[in-house]
Protein backbone atom coordinates (compact mmCIF):
# COMPACT_ATOMS: atom_id res chain seq x y z
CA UNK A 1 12.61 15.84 9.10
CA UNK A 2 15.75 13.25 9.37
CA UNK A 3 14.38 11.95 5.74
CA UNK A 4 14.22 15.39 4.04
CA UNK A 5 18.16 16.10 4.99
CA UNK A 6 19.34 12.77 4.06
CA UNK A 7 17.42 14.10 0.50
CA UNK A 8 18.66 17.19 0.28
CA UNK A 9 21.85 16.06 0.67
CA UNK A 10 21.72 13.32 -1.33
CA UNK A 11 20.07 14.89 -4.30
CA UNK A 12 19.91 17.83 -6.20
CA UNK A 13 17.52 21.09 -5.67
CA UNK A 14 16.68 20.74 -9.12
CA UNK A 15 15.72 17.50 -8.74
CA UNK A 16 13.84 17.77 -5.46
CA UNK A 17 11.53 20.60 -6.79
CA UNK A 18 10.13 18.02 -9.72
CA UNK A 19 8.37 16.01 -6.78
CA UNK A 20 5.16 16.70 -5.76
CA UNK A 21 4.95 14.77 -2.51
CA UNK A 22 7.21 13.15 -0.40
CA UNK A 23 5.30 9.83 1.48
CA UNK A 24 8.06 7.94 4.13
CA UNK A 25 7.24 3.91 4.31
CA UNK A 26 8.25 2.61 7.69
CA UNK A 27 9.18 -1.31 8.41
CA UNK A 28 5.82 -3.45 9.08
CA UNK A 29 6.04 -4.62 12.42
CA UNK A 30 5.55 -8.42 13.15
CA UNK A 31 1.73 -7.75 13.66
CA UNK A 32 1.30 -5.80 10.37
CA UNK A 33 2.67 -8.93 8.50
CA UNK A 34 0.50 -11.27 10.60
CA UNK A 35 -2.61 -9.09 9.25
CA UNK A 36 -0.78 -9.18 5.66
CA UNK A 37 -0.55 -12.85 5.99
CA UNK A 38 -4.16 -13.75 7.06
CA UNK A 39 -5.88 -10.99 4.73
CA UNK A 40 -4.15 -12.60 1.62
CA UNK A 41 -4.74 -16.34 3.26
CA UNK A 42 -8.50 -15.36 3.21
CA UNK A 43 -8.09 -15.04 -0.39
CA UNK A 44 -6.46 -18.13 -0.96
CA UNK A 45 -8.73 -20.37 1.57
CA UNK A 46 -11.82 -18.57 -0.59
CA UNK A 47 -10.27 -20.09 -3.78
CA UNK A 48 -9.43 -23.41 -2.81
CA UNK A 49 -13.14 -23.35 -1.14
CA UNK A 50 -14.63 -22.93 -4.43
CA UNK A 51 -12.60 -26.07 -5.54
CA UNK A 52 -14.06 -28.24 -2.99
CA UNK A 53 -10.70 -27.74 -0.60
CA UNK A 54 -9.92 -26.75 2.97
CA UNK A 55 -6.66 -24.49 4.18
CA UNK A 56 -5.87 -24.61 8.01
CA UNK A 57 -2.32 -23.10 9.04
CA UNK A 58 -0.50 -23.37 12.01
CA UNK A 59 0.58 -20.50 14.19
CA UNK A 60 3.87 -21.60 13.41
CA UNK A 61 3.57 -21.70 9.88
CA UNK A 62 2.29 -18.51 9.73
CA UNK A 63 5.27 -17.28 11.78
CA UNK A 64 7.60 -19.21 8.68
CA UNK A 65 6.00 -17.18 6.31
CA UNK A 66 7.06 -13.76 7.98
C-alpha cells in the first residue's frame, strides 16, 4: 500500500496504467544470503570436483562474502 503511493506520486497515471503487475522485492535477510551463498558454492564445489579439486569454506568466510 506504502509502495503504490510513493508510485502514484512519483509517476504519471498514464504511465502507471501501461503496467501489468506490480511485484515489491524486499532486502534478503542475512539467512537468505547464507542460502544464496551455499546454493551457488554447491555449484562451484561440483565444478572444481569434476577437475579433481576440493572447496571447504569457513563460517567466516562465508560471512566475508555477505
Amino acid at each position: 500500500a506504502r509502495v503504490n503511493e510513493r508510485i502514484e506520486k512519483v509517476f504519471r497515471p498514464e504511465f502507471i496504467n501501461r503496467l501489468d503487475d506490480l511485484i515489491v522485492f524486499h532486502h534478503l535477510t542475512v539467512e537468505n544470503l547464507k542460502e544464496v551463498i551455499d546454493i551457488e558454492l554447491a555449484k562451484v564445489r561440483e565444478r572444481l570436483l569434476e577437475r579433481g579439486l576440493k572447496l571447504e569454506l569457513t563460517d567466516e568466510s562465508k560471512q566475508f562474502l555477505i
